[in-house]
C-alpha atoms as a PDB file:
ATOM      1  CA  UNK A   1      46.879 -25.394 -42.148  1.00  0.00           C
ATOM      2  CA  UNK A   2      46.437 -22.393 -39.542  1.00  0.00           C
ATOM      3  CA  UNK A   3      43.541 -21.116 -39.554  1.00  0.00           C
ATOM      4  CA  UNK A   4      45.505 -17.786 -38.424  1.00  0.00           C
ATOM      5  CA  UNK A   5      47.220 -15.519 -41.796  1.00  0.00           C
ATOM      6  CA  UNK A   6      50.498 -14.387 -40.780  1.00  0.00           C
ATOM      7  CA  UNK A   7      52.252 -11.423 -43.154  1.00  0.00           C
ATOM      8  CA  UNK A   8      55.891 -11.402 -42.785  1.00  0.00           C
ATOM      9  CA  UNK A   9      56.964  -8.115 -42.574  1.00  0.00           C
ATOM     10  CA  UNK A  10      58.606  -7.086 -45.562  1.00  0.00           C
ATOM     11  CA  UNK A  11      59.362 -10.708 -46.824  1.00  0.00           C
ATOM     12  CA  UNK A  12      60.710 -12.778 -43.840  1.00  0.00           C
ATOM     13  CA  UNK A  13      61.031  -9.933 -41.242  1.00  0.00           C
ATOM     14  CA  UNK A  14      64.228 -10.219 -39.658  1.00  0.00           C
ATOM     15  CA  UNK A  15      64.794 -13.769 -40.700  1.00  0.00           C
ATOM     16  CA  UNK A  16      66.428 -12.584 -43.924  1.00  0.00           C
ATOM     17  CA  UNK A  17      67.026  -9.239 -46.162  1.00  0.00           C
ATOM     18  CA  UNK A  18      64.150  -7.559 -46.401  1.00  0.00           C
ATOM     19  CA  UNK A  19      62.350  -7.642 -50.281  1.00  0.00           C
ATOM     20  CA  UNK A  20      64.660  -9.867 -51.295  1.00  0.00           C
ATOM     21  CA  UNK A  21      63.557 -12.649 -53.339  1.00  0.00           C
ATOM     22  CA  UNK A  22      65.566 -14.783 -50.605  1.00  0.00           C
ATOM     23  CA  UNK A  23      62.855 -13.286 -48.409  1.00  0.00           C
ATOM     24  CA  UNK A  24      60.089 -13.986 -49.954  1.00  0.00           C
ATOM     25  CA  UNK A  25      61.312 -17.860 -50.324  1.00  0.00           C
ATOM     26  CA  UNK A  26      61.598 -18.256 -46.739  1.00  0.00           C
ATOM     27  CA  UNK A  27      58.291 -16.340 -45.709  1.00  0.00           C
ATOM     28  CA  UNK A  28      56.289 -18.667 -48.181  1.00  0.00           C
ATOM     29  CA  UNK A  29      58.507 -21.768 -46.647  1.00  0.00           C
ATOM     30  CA  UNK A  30      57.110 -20.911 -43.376  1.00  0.00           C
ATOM     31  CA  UNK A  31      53.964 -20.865 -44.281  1.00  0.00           C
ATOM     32  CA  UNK A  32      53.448 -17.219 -44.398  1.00  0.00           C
ATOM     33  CA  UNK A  33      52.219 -14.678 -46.653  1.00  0.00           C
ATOM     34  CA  UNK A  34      54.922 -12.282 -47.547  1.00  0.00           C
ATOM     35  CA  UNK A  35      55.218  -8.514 -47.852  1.00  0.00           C
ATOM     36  CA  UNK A  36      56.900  -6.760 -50.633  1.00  0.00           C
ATOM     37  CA  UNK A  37      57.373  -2.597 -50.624  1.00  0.00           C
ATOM     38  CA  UNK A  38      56.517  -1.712 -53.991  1.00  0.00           C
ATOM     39  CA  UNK A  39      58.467   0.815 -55.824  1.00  0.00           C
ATOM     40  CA  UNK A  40      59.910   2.038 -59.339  1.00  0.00           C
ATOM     41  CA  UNK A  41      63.143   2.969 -60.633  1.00  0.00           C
ATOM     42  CA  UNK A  42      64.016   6.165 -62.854  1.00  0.00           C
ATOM     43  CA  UNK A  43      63.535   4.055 -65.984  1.00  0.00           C
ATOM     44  CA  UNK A  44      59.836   2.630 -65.136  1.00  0.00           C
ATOM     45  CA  UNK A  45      60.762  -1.047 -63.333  1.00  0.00           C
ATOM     46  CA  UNK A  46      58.599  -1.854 -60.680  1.00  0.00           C
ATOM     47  CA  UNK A  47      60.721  -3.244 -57.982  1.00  0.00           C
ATOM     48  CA  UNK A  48      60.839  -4.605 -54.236  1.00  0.00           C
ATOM     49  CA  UNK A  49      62.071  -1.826 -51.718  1.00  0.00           C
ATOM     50  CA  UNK A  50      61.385  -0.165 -48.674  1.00  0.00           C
ATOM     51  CA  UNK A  51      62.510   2.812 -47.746  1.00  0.00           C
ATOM     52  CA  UNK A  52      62.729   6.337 -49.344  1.00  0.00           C
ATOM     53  CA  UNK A  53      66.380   6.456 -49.969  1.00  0.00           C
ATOM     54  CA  UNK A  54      69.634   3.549 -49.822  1.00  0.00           C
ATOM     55  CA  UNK A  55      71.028   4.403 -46.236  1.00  0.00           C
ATOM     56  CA  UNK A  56      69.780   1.498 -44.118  1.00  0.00           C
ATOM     57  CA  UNK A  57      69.572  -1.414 -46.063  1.00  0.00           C
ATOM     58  CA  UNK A  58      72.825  -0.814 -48.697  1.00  0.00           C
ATOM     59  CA  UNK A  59      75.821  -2.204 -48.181  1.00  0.00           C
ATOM     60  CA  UNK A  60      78.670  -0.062 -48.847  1.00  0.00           C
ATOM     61  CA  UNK A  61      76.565   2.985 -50.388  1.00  0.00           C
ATOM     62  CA  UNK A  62      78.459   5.701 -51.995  1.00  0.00           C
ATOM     63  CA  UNK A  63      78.101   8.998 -50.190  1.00  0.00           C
ATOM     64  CA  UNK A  64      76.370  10.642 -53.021  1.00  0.00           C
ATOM     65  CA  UNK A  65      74.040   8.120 -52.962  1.00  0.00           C
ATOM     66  CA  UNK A  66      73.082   7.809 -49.591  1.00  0.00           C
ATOM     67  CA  UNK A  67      69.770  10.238 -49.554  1.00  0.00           C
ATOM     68  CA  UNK A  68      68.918   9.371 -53.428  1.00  0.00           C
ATOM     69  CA  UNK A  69      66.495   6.558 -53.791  1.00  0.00           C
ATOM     70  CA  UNK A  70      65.153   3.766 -56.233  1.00  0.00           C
ATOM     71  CA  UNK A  71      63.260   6.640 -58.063  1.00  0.00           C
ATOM     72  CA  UNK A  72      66.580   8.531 -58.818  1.00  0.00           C
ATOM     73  CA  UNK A  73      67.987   5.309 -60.077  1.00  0.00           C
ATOM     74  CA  UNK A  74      67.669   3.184 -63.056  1.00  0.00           C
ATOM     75  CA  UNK A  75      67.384  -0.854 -62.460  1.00  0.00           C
ATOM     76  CA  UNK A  76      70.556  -1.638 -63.696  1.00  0.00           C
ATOM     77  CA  UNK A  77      71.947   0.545 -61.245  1.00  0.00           C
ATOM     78  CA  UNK A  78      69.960  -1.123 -58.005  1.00  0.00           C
ATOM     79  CA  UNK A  79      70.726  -4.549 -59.350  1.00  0.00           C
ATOM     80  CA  UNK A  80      74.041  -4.144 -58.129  1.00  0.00           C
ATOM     81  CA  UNK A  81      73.610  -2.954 -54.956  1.00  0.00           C
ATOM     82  CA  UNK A  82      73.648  -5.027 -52.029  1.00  0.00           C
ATOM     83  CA  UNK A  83      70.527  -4.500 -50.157  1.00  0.00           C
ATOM     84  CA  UNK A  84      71.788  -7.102 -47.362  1.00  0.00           C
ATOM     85  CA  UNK A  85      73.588  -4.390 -45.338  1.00  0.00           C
ATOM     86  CA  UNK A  86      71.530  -5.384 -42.059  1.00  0.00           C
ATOM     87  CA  UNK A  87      72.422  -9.533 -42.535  1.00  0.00           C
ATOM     88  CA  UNK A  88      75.321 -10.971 -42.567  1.00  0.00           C
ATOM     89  CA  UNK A  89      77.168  -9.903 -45.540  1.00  0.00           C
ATOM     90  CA  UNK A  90      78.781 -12.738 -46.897  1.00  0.00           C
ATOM     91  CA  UNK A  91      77.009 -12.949 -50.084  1.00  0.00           C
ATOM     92  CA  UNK A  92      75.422  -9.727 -52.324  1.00  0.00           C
ATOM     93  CA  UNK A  93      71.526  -9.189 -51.902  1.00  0.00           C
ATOM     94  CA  UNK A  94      70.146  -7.647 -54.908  1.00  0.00           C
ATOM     95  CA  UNK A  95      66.951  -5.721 -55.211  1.00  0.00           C
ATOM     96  CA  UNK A  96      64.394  -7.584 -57.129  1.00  0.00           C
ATOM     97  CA  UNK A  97      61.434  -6.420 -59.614  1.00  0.00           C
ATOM     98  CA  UNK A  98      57.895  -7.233 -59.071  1.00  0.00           C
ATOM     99  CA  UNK A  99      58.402  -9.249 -62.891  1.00  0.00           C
ATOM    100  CA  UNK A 100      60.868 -11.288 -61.489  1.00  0.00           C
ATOM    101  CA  UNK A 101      58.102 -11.978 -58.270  1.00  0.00           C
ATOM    102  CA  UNK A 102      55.429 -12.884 -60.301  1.00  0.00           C
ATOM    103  CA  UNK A 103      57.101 -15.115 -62.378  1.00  0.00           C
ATOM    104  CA  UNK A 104      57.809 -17.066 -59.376  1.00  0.00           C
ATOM    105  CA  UNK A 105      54.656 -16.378 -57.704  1.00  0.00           C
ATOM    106  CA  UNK A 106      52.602 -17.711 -60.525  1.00  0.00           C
ATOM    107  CA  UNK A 107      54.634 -21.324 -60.217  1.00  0.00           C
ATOM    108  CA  UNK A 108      52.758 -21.915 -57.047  1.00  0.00           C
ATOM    109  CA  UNK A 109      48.471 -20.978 -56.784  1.00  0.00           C
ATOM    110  CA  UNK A 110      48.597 -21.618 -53.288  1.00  0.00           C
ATOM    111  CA  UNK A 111      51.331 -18.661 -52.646  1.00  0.00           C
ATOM    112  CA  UNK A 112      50.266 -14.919 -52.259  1.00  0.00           C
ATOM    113  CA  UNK A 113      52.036 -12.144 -51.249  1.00  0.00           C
ATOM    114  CA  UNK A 114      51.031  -8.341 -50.113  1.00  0.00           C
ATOM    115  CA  UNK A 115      52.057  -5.390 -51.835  1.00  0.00           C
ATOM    116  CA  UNK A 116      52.724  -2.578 -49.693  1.00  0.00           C
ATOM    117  CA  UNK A 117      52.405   0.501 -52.372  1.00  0.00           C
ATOM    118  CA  UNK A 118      54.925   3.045 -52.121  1.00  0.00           C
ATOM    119  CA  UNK A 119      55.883   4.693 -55.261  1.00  0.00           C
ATOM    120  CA  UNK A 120      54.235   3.254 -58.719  1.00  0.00           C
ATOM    121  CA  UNK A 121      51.225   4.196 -60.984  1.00  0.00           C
ATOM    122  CA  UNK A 122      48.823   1.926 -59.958  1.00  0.00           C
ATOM    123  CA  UNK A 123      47.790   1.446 -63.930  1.00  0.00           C
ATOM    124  CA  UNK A 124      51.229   0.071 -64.493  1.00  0.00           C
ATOM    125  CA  UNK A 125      51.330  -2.186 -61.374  1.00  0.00           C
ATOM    126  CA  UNK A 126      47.700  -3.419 -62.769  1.00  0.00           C
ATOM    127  CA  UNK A 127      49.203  -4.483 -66.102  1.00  0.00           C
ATOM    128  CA  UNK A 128      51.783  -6.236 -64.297  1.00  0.00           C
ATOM    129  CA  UNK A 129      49.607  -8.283 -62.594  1.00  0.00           C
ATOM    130  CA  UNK A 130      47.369  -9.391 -64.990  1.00  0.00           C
ATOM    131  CA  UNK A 131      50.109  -9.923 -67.382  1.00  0.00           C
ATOM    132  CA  UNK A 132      51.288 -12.347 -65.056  1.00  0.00           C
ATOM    133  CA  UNK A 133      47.575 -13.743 -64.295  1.00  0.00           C
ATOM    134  CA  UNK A 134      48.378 -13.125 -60.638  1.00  0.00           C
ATOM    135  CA  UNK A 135      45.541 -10.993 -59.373  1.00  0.00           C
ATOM    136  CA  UNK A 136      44.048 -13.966 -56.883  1.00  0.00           C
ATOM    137  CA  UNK A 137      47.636 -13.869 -55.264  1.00  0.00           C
ATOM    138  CA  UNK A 138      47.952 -10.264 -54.815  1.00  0.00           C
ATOM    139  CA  UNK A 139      47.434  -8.611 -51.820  1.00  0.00           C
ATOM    140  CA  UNK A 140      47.212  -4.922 -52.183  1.00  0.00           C
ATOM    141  CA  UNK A 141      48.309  -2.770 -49.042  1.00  0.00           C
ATOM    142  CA  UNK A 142      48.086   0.540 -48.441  1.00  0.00           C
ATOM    143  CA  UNK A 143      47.144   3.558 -45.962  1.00  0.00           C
ATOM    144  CA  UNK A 144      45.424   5.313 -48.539  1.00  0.00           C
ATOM    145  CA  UNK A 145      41.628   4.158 -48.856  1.00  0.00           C
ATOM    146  CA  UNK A 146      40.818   5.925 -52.183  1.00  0.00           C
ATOM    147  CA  UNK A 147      44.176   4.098 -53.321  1.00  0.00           C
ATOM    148  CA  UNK A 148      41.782   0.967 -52.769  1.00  0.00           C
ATOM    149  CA  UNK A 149      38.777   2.184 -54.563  1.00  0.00           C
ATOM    150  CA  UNK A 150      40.846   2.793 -57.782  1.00  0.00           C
ATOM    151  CA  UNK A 151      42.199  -0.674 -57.481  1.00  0.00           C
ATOM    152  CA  UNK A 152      39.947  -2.937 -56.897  1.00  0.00           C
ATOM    153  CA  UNK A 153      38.200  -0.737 -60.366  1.00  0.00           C
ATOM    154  CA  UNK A 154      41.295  -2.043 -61.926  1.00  0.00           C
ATOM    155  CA  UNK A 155      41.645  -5.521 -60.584  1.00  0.00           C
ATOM    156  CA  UNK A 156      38.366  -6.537 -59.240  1.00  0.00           C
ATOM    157  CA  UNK A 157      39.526  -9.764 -58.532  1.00  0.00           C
ATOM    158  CA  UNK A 158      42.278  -8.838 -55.590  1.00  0.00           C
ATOM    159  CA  UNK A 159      42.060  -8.953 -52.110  1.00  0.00           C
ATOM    160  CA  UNK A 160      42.945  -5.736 -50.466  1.00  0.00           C
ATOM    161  CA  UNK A 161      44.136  -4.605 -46.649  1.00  0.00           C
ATOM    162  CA  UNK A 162      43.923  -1.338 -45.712  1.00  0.00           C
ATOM    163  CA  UNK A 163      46.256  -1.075 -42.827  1.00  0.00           C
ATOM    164  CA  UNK A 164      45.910   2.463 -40.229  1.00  0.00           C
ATOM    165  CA  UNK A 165      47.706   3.388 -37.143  1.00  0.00           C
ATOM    166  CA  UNK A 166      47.542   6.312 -34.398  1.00  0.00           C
ATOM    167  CA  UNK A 167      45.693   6.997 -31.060  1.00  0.00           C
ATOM    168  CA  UNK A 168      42.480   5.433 -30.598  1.00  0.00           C
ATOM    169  CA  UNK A 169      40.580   8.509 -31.103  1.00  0.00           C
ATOM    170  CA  UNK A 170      42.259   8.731 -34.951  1.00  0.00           C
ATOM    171  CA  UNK A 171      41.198   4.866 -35.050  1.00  0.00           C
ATOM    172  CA  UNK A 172      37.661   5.269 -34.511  1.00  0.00           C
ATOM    173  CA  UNK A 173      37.320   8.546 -37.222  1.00  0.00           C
ATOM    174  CA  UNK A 174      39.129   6.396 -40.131  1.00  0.00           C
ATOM    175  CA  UNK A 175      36.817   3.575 -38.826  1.00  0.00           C
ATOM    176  CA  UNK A 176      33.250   5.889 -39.077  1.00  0.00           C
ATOM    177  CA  UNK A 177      34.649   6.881 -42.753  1.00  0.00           C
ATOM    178  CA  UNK A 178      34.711   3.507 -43.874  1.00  0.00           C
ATOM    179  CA  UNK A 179      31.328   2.540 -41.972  1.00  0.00           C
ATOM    180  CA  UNK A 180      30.131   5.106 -44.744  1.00  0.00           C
ATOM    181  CA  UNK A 181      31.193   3.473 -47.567  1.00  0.00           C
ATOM    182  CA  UNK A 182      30.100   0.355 -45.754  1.00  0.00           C
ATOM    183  CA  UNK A 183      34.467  -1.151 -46.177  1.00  0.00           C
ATOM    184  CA  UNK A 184      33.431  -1.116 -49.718  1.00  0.00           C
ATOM    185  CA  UNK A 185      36.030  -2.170 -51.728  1.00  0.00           C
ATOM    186  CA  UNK A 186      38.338  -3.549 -47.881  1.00  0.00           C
ATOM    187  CA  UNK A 187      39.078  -7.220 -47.739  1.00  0.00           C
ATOM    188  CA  UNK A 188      41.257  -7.349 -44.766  1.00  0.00           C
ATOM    189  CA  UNK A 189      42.099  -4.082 -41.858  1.00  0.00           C
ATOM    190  CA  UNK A 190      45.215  -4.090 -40.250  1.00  0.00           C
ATOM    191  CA  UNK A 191      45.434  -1.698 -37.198  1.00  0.00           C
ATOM    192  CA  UNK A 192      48.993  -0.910 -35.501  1.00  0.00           C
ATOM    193  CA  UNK A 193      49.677  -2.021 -31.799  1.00  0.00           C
ATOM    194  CA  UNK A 194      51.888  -0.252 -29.302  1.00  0.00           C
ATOM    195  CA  UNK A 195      52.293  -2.101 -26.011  1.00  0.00           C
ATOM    196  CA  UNK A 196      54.073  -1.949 -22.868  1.00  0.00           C
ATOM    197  CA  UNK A 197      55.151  -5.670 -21.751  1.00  0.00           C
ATOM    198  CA  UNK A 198      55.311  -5.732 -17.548  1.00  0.00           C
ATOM    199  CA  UNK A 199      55.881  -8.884 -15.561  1.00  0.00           C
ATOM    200  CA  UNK A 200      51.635  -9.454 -15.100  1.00  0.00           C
ATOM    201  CA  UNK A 201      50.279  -7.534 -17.879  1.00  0.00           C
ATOM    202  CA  UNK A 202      50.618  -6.534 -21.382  1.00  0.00           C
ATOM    203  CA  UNK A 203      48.940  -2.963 -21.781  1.00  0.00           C
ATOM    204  CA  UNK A 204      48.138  -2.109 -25.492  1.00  0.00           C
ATOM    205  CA  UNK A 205      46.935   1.618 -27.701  1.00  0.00           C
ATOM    206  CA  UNK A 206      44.495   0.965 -28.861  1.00  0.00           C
ATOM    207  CA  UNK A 207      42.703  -0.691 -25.688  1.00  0.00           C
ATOM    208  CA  UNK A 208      41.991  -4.185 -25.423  1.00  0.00           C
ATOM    209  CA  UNK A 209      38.376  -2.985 -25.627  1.00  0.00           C
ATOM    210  CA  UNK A 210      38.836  -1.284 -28.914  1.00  0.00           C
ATOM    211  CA  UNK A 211      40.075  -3.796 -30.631  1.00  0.00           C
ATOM    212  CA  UNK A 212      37.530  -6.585 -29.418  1.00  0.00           C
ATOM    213  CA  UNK A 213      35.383  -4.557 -31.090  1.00  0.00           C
ATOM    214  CA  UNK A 214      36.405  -3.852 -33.803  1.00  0.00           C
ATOM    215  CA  UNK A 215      37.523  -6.999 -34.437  1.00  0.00           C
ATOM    216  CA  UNK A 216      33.533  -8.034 -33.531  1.00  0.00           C
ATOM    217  CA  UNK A 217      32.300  -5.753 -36.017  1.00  0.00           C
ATOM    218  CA  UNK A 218      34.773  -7.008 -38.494  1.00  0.00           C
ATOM    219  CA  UNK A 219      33.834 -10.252 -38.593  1.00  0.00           C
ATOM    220  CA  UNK A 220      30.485  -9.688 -38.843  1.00  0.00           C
ATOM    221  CA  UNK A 221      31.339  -7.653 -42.241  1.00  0.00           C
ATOM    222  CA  UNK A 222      33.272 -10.666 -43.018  1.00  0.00           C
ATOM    223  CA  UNK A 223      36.850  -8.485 -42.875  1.00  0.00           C
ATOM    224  CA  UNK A 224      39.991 -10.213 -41.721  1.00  0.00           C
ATOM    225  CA  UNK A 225      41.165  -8.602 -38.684  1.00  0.00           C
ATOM    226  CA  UNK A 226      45.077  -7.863 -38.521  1.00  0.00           C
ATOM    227  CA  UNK A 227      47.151  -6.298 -36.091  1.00  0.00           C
ATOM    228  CA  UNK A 228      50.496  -5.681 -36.385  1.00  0.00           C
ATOM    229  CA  UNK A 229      52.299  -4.952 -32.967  1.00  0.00           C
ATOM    230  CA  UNK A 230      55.487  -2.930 -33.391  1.00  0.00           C
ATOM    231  CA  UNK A 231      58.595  -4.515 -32.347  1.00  0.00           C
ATOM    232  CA  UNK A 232      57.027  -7.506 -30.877  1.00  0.00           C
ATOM    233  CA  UNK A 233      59.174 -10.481 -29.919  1.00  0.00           C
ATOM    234  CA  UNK A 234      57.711 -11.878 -26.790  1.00  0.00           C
ATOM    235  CA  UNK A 235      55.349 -14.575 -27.235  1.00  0.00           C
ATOM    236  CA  UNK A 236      52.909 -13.230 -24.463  1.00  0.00           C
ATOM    237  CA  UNK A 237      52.270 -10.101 -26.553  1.00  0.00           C
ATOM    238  CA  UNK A 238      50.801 -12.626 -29.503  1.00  0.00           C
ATOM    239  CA  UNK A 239      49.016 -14.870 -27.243  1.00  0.00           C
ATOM    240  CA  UNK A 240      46.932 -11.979 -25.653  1.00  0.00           C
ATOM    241  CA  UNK A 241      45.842 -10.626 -28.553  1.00  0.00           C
ATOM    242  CA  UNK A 242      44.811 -13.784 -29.970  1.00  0.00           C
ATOM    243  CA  UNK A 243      42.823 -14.190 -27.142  1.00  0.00           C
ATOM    244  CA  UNK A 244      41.513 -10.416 -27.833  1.00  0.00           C
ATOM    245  CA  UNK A 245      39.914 -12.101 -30.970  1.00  0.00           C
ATOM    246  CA  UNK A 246      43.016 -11.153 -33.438  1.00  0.00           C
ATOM    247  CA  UNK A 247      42.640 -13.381 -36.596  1.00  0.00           C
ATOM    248  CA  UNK A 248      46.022 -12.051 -38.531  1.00  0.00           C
ATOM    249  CA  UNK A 249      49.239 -10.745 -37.369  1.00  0.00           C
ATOM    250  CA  UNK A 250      51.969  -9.195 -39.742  1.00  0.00           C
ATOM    251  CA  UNK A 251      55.063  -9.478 -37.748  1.00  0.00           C
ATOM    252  CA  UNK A 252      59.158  -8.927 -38.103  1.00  0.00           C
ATOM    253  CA  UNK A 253      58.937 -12.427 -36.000  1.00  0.00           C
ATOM    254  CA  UNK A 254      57.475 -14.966 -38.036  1.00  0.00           C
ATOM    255  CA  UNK A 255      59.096 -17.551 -36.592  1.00  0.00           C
ATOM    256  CA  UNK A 256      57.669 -16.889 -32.795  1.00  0.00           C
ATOM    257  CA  UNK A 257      54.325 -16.408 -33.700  1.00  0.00           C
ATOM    258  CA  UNK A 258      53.994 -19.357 -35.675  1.00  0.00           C
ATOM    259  CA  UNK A 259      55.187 -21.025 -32.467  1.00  0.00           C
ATOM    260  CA  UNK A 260      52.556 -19.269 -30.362  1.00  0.00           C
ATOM    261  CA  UNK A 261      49.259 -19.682 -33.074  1.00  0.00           C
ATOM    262  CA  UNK A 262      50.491 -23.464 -33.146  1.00  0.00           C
ATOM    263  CA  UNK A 263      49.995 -23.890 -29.156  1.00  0.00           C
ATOM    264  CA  UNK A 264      46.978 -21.275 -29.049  1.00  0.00           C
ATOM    265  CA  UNK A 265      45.271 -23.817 -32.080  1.00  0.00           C
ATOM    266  CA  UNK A 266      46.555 -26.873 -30.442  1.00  0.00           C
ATOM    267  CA  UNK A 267      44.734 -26.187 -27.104  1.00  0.00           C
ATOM    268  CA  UNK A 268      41.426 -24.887 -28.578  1.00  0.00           C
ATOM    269  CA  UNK A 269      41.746 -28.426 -30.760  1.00  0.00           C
ATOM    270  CA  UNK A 270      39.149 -31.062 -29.036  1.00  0.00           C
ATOM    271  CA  UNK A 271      40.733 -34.188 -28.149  1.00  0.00           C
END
């Protein structure tokens, strides 16, 4: 087992429809610890799903549906949508609720997943998870840091990452906040990379030397440290910041940085 966590970005990242429960099989298949937006429909069901409204990721949406989201809709109405419209269409993707998750979640202890909130009272989401006696599996994501401290107050028992993104400058104020606190209530920080990939080099914002150190001084708090770079494909871009003391990624690409952590491991493995 990697000693690395890898998130796959909304399920499987680009290996299958995103918050799909197709997703979230493969991203646990690969090892991986997959993402799910969370969400609720018009008639209270929590539920898998990204973004704000049904353009992108619905196949065939009708016009006057376009710009309405899961929150305008009841679940009986997203259940037959297909949310596959990026893939390759040959067979419907439905949406999927959080019940139907942690029904299968619960089959398998070893399994967690992340849940990115979007839209949901976090009392409701709570019940859920209990209900379900998945709070050790649980991941709770979100910008937001109170969102965090009313959380954990509900399910003491969950892991939390409290992911942040910007210019360096931005970085380092959310950082002093939560050096006042002392990361109470922060299991894992996930910062957001932007790079620029030449032939020699890979230059990254934040600098390579902020995010030694904050990746030092997260460690010492005993915080997983997560990065997830933007749009990354190329291997080179994983393998530097592993060697930049990374010890997560969350990724759209999965499968290649599962192929880099194996060689990075495999060479830092004594004969």
């Amino acid at each position: 087992m990697s000693r690395i966590l890898i998130q796959s970005h909304r399920g499987a990242g680009v290996l299958a429809p995103e918050n799909t429960l197709e997703a979230f099989e493969l991203g646990w298949s690969l090892g991986t610890v997959p993402e799910a937006d969370v969400r609720t429909t018009s008639d209270g069901v929590i539920v898998a799903f990204h973004d704000h409204n049904f353009a992108r990721v619905v196949s065939h949406v009708a016009p006057e549906l376009r710009e309405m989201g899961v929150k305008s809709v009841s679940f009986d109405t997203l259940s037959q949508m297909d949310v596959g419209a990026e893939h390759d269409g040959l067979s419907p993707h439905r949406a999927i609720s959080l019940r139907e998750v942690f029904f299968v979640l619960r089959q398998q202890s070893q399994r967690s997943i992340y849940l990115d909130i979007k839209d949901v009272v976090l009392e409701e989401l709570a019940n859920l998870v209990i209900e379900y006696e998945v709070e050790k599996q649980v991941i709770f994501a979100s910008t937001h840091y109170n969102l965090h401290r009313d959380w954990k107050r509900l399910v003491p028992s969950s892991q939390t990452l409290l992911w942040m993104g910007g210019e360096e400058q931005h970085l380092e104020k959310r950082l002093q906040e939560l050096r006042a606190t002392d990361f109470a209530d922060v299991s894992q920080l996930q910062i957001h990379v932007r790079f620029t990939l030449e032939e020699t080099a890979t230059f990254f914002r934040p600098s390579e030397a902020f995010l030694m150190a904050t990746g030092e001084e997260l460690r010492r708090r005993g915080i997983l440290f997560q990065v997830l770079p933007w749009g990354a494909r190329h291997p080179m871009i994983y393998r530097r910041l592993l060697e930049l003391g990374v010890q997560s990624f969350a990724t759209d690409y999965p499968d290649v940085v599962l192929e880099v952590v194996k060689e990075f491991e495999d060479e830092w493995t004594p004969n």
